[in-house]
Protein backbone atom coordinates (compact mmCIF):
# COMPACT_ATOMS: atom_id res chain seq x y z
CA UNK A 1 88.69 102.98 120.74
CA UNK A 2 90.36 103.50 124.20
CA UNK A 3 87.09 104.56 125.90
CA UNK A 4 85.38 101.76 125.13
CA UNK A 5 88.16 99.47 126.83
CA UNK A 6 88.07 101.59 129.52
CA UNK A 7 84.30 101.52 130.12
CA UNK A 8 84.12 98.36 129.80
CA UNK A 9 86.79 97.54 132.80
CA UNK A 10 85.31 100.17 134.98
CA UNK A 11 81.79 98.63 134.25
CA UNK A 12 83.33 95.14 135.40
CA UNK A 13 84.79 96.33 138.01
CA UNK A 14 81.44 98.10 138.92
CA UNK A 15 79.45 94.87 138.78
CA UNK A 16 82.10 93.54 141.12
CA UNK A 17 81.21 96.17 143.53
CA UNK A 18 77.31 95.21 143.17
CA UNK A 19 77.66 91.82 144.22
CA UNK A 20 79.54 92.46 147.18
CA UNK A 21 77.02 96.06 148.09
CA UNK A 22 73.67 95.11 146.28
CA UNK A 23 72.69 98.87 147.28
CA UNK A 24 75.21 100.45 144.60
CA UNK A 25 73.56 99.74 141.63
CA UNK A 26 71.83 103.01 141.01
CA UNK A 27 75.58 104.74 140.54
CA UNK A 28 75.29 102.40 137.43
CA UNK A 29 73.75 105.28 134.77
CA UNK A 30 76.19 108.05 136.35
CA UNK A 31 79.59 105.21 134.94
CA UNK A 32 77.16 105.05 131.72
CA UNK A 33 76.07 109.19 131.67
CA UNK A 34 80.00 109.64 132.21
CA UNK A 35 81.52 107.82 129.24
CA UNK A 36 78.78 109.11 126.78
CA UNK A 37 79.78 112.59 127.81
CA UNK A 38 83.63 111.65 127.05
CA UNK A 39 82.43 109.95 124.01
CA UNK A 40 80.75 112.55 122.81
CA UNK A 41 83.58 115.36 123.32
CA UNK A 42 85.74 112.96 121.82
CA UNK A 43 83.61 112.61 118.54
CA UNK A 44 82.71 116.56 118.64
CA UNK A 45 86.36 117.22 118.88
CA UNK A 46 87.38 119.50 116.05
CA UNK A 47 91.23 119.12 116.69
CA UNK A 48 90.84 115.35 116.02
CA UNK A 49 92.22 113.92 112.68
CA UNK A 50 89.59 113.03 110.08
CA UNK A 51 90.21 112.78 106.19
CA UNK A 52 88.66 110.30 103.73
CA UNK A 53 92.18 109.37 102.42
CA UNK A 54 94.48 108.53 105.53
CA UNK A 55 93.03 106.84 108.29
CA UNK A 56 95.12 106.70 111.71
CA UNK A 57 94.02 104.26 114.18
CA UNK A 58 93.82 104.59 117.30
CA UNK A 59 92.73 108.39 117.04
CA UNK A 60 93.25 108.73 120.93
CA UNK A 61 94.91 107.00 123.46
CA UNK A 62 97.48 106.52 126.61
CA UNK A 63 101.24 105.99 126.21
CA UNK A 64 102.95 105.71 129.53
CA UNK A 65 106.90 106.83 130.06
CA UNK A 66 109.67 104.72 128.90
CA UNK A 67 106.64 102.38 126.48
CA UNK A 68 106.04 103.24 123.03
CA UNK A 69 102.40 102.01 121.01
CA UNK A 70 101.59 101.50 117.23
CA UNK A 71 99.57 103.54 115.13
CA UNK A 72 98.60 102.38 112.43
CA UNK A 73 98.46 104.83 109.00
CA UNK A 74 95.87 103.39 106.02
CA UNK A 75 96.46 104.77 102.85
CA UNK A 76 93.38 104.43 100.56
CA UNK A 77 94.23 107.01 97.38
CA UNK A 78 91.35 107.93 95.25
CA UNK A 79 93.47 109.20 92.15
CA UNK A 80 96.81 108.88 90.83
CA UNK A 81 98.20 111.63 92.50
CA UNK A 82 100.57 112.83 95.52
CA UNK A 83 99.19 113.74 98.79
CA UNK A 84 100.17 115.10 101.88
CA UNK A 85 98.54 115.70 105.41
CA UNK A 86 99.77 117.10 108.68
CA UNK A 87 98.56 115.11 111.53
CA UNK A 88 99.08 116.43 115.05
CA UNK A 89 99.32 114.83 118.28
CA UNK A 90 98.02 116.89 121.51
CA UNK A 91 100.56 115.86 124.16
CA UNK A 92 99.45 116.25 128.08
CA UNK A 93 102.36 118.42 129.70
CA UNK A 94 103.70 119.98 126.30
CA UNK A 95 102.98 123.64 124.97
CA UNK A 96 102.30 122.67 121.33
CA UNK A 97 100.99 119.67 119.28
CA UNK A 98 103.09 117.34 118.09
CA UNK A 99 103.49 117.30 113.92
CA UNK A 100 103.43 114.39 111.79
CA UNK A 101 103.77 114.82 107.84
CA UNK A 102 102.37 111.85 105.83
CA UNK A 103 102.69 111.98 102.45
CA UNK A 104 101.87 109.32 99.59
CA UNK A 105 101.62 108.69 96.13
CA UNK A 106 98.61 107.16 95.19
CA UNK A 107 99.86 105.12 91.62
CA UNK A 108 97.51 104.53 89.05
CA UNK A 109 97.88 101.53 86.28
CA UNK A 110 100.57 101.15 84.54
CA UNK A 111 99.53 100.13 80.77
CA UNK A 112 101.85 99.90 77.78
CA UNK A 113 101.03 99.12 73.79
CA UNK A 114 103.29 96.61 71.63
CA UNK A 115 103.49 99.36 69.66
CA UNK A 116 102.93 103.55 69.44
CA UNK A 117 101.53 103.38 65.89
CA UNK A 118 100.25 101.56 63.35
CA UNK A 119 101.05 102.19 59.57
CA UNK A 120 97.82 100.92 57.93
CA UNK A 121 99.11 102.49 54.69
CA UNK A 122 96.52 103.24 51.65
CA UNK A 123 93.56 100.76 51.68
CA UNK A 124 90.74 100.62 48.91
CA UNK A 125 87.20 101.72 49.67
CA UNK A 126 85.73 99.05 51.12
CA UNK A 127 88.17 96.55 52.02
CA UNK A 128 89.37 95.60 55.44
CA UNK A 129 91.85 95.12 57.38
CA UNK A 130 92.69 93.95 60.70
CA UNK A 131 95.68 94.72 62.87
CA UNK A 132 96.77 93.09 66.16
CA UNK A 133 98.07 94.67 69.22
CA UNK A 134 99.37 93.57 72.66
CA UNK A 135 97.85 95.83 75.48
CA UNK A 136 100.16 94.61 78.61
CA UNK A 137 99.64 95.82 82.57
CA UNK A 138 103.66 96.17 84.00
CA UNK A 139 101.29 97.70 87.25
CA UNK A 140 100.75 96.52 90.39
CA UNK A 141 96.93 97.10 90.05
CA UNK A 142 94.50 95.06 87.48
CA UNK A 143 93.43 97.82 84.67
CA UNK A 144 89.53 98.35 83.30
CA UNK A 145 89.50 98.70 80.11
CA UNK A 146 86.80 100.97 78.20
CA UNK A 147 87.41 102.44 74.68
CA UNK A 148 86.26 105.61 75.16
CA UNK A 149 84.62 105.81 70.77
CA UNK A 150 86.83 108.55 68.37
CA UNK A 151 84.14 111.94 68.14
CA UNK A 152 85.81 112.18 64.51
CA UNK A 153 84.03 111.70 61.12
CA UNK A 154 86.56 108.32 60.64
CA UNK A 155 85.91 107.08 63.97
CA UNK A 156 82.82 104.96 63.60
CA UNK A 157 84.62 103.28 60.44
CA UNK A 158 86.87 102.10 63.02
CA UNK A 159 86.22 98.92 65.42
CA UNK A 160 88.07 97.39 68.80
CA UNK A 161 88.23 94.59 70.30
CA UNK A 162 87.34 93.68 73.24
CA UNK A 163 86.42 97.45 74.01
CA UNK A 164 86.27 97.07 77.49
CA UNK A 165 87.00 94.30 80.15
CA UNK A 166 90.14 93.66 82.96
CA UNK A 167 93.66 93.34 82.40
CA UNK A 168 95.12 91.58 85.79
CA UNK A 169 98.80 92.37 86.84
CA UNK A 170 101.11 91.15 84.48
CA UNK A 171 98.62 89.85 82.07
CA UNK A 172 98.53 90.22 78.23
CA UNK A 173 95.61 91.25 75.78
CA UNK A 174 95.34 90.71 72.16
């Protein structure tokens, strides 16, 4: 945060100030009182940015004429979903806030079967029979694997394997 820098080079420049006039050093809680109270408006300010899915850092600062700065924008999606947010940036001199649409798409894993179906045809009471298929991640994020059980009256007569575990990007599973 920008307040801290700044504390921290008037506080230097402070102690300078003590060495040379010893007798100064009780102005040093009014430098400390004064940045808590900024830091505190700061934190309390309702007009300030806050969401649990983009993060913009820094949250306040200084750019001076003819320089430009980076912000930095961190996505962190929580389902696979689009989102959007309106930012705003409270400029000294101008009437209204600046707007800033961000919008993402927070992508989930992308999981395909070798096949759709399986034909297991008619089978006799009490046989078995085992069919393999090729679970493949084309995503860009690993996929967990759970086999959520069938609720049907078949669905116990029915087994998987594995029924759970990690598929890594671009990785194949039997």
């Amino acid at each position: 945060m920008d307040l801290e820098k700044e504390e921290e080079d008037e506080m230097q420049a402070f102690i300078n100030q003590c060495i040379v006039d010893p007798t100064k050093r009780h102005e040093m809680s009014l430098i400390t009182r004064s940045y808590h109270n900024k830091k505190s408006a700061v934190n309390d300010d309702g007009m300030l940015f806050s969401d649990d899915i983009i993060v913009l850092e820094p949250m306040s600062g200084e750019i001076w004429p003819n320089s430009s700065t980076t912000i930095t924008v961190m996505f962190k999606p929580e389902a696979a979903k689009n989102y959007t947010r309106m930012a705003y940036c409270d400029i000294t001199g101008r009437e209204t806030r600046l707007p800033l649409k961000i919008v993402g798409d927070g992508l989930g894993p992308k999981a395909i079967f070798s096949c759709d179906s399986i034909d297991i045809g008619n089978v006799f009471i009490g046989s078995r029979h085992s069919y393999e298929v090729i679970h493949e991640n084309k995503g860009d994020i690993p996929i967990d694997l759970n086999l959520i059980q069938p609720e049907s009256i078949f669905g116990p007569l029915f087994n998987f394997y594995p029924s759970e575990g990690k598929i890594a990007v671009g990785e194949l599973q039997l």
